[in-house]
Protein backbone atom coordinates (compact mmCIF):
# COMPACT_ATOMS: atom_id res chain seq x y z
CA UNK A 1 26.38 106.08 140.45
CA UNK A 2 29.43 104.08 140.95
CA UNK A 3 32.76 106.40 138.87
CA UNK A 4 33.91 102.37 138.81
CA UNK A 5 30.86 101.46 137.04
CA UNK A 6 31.63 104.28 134.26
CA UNK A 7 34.38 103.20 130.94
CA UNK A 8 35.71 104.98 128.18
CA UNK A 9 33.01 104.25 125.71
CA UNK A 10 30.66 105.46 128.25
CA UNK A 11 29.34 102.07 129.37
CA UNK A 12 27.93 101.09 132.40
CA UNK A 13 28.70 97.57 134.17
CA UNK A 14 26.17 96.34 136.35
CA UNK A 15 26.63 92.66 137.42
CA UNK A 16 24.43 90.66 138.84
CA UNK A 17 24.36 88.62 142.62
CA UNK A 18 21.55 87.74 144.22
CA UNK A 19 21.29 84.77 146.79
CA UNK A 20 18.99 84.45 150.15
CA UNK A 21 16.18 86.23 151.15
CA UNK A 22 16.39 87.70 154.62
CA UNK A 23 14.25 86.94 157.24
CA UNK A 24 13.80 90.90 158.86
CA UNK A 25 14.33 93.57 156.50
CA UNK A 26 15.52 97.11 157.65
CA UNK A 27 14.04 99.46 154.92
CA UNK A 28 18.10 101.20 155.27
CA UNK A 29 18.81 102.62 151.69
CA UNK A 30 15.10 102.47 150.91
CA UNK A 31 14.46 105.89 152.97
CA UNK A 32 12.18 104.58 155.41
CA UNK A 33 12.95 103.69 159.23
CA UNK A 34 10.87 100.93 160.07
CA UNK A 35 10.66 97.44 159.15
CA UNK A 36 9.15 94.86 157.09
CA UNK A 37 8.93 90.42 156.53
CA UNK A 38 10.09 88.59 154.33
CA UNK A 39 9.61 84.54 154.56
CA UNK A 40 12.63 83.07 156.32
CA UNK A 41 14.84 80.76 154.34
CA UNK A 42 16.01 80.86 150.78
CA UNK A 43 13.72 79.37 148.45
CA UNK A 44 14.48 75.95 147.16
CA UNK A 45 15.34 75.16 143.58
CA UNK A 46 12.70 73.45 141.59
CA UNK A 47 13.74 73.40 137.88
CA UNK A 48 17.94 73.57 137.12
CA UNK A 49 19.14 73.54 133.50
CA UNK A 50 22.80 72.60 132.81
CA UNK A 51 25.43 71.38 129.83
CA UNK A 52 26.53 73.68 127.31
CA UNK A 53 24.18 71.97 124.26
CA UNK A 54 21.19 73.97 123.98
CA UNK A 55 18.10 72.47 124.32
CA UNK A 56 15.19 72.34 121.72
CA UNK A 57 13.88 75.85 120.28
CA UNK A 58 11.21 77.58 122.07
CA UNK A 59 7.94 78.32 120.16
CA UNK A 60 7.66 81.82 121.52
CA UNK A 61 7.43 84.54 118.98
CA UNK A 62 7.57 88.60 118.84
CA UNK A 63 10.14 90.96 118.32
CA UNK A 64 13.22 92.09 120.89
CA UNK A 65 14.95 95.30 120.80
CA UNK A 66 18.59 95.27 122.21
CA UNK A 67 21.64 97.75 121.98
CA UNK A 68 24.19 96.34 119.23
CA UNK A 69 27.61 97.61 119.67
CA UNK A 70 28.79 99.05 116.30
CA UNK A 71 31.82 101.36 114.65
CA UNK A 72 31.05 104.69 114.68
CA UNK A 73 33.68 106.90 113.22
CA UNK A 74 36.30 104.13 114.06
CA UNK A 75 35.04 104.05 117.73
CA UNK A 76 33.06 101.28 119.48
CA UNK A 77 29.48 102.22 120.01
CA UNK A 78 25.56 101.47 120.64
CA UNK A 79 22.83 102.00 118.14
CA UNK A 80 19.21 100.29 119.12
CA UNK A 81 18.27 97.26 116.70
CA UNK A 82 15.41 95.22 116.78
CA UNK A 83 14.89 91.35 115.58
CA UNK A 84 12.36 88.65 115.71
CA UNK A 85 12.99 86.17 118.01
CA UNK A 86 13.32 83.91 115.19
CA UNK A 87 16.67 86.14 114.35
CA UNK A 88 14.65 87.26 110.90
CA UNK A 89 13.86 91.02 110.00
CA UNK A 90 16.65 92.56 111.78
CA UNK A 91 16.57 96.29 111.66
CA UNK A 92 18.40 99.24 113.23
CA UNK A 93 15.95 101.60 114.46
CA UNK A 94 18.22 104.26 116.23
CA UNK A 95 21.63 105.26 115.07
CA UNK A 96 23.69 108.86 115.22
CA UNK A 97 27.14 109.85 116.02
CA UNK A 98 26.43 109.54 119.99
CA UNK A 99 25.75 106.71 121.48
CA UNK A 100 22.33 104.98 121.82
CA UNK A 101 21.14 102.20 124.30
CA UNK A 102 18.83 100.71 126.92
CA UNK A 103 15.91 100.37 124.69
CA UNK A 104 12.29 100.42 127.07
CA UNK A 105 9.09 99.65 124.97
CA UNK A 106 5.92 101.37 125.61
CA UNK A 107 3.01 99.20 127.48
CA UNK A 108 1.21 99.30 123.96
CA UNK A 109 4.61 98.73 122.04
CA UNK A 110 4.00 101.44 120.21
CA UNK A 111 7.16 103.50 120.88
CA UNK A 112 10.10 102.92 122.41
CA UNK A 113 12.47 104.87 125.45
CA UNK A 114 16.09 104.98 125.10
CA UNK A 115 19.09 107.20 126.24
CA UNK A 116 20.87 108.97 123.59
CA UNK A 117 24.24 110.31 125.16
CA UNK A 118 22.71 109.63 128.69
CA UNK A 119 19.95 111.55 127.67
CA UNK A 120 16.24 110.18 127.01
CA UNK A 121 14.67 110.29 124.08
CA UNK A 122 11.34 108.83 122.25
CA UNK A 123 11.06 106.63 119.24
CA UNK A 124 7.98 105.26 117.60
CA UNK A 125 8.34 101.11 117.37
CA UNK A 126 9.66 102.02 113.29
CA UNK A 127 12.29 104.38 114.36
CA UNK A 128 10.60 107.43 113.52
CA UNK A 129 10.13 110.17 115.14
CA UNK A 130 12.97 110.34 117.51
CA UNK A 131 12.66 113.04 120.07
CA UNK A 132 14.42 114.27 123.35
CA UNK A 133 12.38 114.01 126.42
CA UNK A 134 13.13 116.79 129.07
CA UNK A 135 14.84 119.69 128.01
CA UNK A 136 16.50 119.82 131.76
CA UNK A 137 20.64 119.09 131.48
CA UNK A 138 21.80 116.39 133.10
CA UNK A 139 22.84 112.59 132.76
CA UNK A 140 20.75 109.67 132.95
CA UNK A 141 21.52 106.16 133.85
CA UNK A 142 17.81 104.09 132.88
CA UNK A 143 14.27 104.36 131.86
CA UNK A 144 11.05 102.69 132.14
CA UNK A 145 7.36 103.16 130.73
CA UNK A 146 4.57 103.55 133.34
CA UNK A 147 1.63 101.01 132.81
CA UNK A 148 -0.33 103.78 131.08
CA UNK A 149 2.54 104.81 128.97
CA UNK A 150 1.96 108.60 130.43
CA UNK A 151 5.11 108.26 132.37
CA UNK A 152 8.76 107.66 132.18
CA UNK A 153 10.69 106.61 135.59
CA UNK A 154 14.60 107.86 134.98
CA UNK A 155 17.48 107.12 137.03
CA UNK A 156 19.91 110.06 137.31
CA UNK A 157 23.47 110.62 137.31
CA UNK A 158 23.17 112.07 141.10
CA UNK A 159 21.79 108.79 141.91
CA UNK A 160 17.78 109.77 142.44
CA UNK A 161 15.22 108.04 140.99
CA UNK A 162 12.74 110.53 139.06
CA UNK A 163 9.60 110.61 136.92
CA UNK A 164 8.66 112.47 134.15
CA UNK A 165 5.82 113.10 131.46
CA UNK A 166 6.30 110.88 128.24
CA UNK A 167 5.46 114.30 126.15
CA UNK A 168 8.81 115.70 128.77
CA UNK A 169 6.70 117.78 131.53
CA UNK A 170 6.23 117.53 134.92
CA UNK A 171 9.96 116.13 135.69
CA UNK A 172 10.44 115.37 139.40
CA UNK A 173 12.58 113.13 141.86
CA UNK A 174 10.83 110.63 143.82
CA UNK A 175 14.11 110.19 146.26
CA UNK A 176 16.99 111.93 147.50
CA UNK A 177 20.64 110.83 146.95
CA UNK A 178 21.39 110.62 150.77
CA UNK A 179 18.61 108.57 151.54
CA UNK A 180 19.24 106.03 148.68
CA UNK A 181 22.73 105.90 147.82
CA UNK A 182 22.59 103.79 144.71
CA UNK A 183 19.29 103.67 142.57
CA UNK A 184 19.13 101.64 139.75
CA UNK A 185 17.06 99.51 137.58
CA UNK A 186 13.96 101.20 137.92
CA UNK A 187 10.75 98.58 136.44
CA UNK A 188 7.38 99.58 136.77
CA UNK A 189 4.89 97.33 137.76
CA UNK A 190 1.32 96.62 136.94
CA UNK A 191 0.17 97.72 140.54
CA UNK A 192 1.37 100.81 139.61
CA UNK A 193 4.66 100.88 142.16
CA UNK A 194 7.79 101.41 140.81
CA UNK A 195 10.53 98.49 141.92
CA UNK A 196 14.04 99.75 142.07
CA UNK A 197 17.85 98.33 143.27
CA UNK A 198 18.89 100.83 146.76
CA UNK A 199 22.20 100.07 148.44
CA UNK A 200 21.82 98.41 151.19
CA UNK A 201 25.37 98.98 152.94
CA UNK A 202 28.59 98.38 152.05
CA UNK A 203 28.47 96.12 148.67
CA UNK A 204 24.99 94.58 148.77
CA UNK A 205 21.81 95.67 148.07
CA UNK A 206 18.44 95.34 147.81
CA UNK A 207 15.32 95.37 145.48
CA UNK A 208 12.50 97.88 146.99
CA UNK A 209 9.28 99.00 145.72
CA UNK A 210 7.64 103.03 145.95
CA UNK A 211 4.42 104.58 144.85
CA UNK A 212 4.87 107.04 142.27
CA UNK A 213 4.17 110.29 144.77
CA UNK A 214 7.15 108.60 146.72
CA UNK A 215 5.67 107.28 149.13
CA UNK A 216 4.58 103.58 150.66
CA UNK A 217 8.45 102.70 150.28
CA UNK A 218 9.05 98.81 150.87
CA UNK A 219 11.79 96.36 150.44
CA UNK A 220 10.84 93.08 148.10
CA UNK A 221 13.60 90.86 148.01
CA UNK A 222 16.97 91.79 150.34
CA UNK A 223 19.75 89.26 148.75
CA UNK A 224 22.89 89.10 150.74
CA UNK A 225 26.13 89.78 149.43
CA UNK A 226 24.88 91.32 146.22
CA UNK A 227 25.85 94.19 144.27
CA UNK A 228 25.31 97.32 144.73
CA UNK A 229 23.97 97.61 141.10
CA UNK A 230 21.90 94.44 141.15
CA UNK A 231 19.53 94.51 138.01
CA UNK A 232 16.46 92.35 137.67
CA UNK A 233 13.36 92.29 135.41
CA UNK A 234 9.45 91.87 136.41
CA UNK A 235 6.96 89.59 134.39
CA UNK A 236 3.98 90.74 132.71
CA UNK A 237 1.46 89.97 135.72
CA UNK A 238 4.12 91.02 137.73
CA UNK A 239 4.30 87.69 139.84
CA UNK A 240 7.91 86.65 139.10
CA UNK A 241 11.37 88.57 138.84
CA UNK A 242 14.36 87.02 136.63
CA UNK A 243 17.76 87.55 137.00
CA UNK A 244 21.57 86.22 137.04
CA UNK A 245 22.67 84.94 140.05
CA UNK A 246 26.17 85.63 139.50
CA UNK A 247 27.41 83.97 142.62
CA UNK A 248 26.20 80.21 141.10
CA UNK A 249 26.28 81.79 137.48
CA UNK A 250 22.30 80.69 136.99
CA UNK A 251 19.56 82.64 135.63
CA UNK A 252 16.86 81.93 137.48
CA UNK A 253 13.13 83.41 138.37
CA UNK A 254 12.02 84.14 141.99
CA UNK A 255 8.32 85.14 143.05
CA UNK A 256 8.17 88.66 143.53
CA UNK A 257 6.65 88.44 146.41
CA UNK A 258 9.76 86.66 148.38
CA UNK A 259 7.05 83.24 148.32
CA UNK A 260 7.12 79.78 146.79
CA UNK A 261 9.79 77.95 144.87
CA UNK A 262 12.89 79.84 143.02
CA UNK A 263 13.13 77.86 139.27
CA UNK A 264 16.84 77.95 137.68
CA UNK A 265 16.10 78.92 134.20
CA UNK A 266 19.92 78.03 132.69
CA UNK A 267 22.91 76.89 134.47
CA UNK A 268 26.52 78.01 133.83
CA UNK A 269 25.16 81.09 131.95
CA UNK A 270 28.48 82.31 130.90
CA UNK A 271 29.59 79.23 128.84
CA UNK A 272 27.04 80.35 126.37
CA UNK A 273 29.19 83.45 126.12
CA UNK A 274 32.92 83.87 123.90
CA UNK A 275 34.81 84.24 125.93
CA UNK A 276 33.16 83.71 129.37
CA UNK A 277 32.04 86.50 130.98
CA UNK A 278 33.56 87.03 134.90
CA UNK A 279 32.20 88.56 137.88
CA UNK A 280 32.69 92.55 138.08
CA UNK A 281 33.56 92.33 134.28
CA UNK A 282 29.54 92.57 132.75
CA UNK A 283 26.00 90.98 134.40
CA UNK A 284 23.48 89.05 132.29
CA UNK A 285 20.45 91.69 131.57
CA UNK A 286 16.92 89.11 130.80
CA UNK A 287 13.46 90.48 129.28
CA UNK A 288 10.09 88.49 129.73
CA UNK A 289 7.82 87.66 126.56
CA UNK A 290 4.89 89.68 126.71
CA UNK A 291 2.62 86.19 127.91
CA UNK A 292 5.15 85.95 130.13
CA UNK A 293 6.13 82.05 128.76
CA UNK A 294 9.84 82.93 127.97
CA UNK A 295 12.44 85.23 129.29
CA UNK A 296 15.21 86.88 126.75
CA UNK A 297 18.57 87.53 127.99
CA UNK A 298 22.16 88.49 127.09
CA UNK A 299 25.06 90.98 128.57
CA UNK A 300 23.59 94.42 130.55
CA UNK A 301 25.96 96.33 128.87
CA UNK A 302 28.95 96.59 126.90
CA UNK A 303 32.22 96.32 128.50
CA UNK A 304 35.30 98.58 128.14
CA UNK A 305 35.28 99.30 124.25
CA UNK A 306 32.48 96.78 123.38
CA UNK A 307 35.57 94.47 123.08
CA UNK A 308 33.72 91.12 124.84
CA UNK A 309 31.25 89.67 122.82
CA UNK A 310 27.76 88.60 123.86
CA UNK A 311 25.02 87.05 122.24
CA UNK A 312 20.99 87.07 122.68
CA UNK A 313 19.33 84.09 124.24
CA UNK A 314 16.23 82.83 125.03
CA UNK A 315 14.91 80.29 127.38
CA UNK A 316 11.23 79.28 128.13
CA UNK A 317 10.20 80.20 131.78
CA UNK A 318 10.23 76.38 132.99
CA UNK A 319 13.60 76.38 132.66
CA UNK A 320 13.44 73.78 128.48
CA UNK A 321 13.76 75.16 125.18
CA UNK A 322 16.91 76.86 125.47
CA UNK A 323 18.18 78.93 121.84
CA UNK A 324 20.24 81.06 120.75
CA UNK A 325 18.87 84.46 118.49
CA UNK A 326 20.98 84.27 115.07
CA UNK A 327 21.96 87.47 113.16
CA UNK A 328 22.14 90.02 116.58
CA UNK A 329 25.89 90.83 116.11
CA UNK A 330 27.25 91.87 119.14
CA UNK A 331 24.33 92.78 121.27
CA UNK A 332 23.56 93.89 125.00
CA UNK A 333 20.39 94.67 127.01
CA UNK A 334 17.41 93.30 125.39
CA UNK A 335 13.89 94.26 125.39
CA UNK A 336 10.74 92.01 124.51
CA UNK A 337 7.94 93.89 122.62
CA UNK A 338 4.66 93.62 124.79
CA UNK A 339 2.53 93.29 121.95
């Protein structure tokens, strides 16, 4: 990854651009040499939010895990929390001298996946049982839970995506560095393909899909001008990705497909956050309820020494019912329970 994306409290900034869809997509960073279609045309805006008054509270319930940035031995760092969405029965679940973030819940919600010192470990959905996943050295940059909860997708440090066994077996890399220059954000979908950010060229990028043998490699969505380290998240059904559009500063959903109408979900995201977050500074990281009604979001990570706050939202998926979580602290990267 990115040295730039790298700060002293060992955070990672990933912000967030992503605008028109192309009409003819070179698979480039996504390994392969011939082409696929997208629709021509960006897709037009159906539902736009805007003012900073929030609107009414949603109705959605569950419970959202998120990285909170606390003082550990006088330094800034992450432990993993959880909270209902109602901001009652806050609890830390994970919590040592390293640091601890990007929380992934298991398909059943059973356990949870996190990276402890840029290494992965296992949690039950209590915080018990914490254990290490691979015993192989090495850093690792994100995780995500197969739809059978047998797997874990990792990104490493070299910049490959990989997969391993949730009991820590069977580790191996789906790409190679050269071919994909920047992987990130892996989410695995209910087909059973794992979507990921490649590098397109230069500073943009592009969201592409892969089997889990690594093969069938395909781009989804191509935005233009976006970051290398665009992050996104995938609905339940897997229909819609959300995401901040840091160019216009919305969050907004898009079929997943590249199809149909794009819906702005809030407008001028970073007014909801003291003080306003800036391009290249920290991204807005968004989690869907698991019926798919509402989408959570706040910052994708913590900036250099957790010293800008930012604050857990959540909007319903039409775009109303706009709230913010009470009692979070200061909080990046959350993750909705499934169940």
């Amino acid at each position: 990854m990115n040295s730039r994306r790298v700060t002293t409290s060992g955070a990672l900034l990933v912000p967030l651009l992503m605008v028109a869809i192309a009409g003819t997509l070179t698979l480039g960073a996504c390994g392969g040499t011939s082409t696929t279609s997208t629709p021509p045309g960006t897709p037009s805006v159906a539902v736009i939010t805007s003012g900073a008054t929030p609107l009414p509270t949603t109705s959605v319930t569950g419970t959202i895990a998120f990285t909170r940035v606390t003082k550990t031995h006088g330094k800034d760092s992450g432990d993993i929390y959880a909270i209902r969405s109602d901001g009652t029965g806050l609890r830390r679940l994970a919590a040592s001298r390293k640091d601890e973030r990007q929380a992934a819940w298991s398909p059943d919600g059973s356990r949870i996946a996190y990276l402890r010192y840029l290494h992965p470990w296992i949690m039950d959905a209590n915080g018990s049982r914490q254990r290490s996943v691979t015993v192989e050295r090495g850093g690792y940059w994100k995780v995500a839970w197969s739809p059978d909860g047998a797997r874990i997708a990792l990104v490493r440090l070299a910049g490959n995506l990989a997969i391993v066994d949730a009991d820590g077996g069977g580790l191996r890399n789906l790409t190679k560095s050269r071919s994909y220059p920047v992987v990130w954000n892996p989410v695995w979908a209910p087909d059973g393909r794992i979507l990921f950010t490649s590098r397109m060229s230069g500073d943009s990028s592009q969201i592409c899909a892969i089997d889990p043998d690594g093969s069938g490699v395909t781009v989804i969505v191509a935005p233009s001008g976006a970051d290398p380290d665009l992050a996104f998240s995938l609905s339940p059904d897997g229909k819609w990705l959300a995401f901040w559009d840091s160019g216009s500063d919305r969050l907004v959903r898009r079929p997943a497909d590249g199809r149909g109408t794009e819906v702005v979900l809030v407008d001028n995201v970073t007014q909801y956050f003291a003080p306003p977050i800036h391009d290249r500074e920290l991204g807005i990281a968004s989690s869907w309820s698991p019926d798919g009604t509402a989408v959570a979001f706040a910052a994708d990570e913590s900036p250099p020494g957790g010293s800008r706050p930012s604050a857990l939202y959540i909007v319903n998926a039409d775009g109303s019912g706009l709230r913010k979580v009470p009692n979070t602290g200061r909080v990046f990267n959350p993750a909705w329970r499934p169940r």
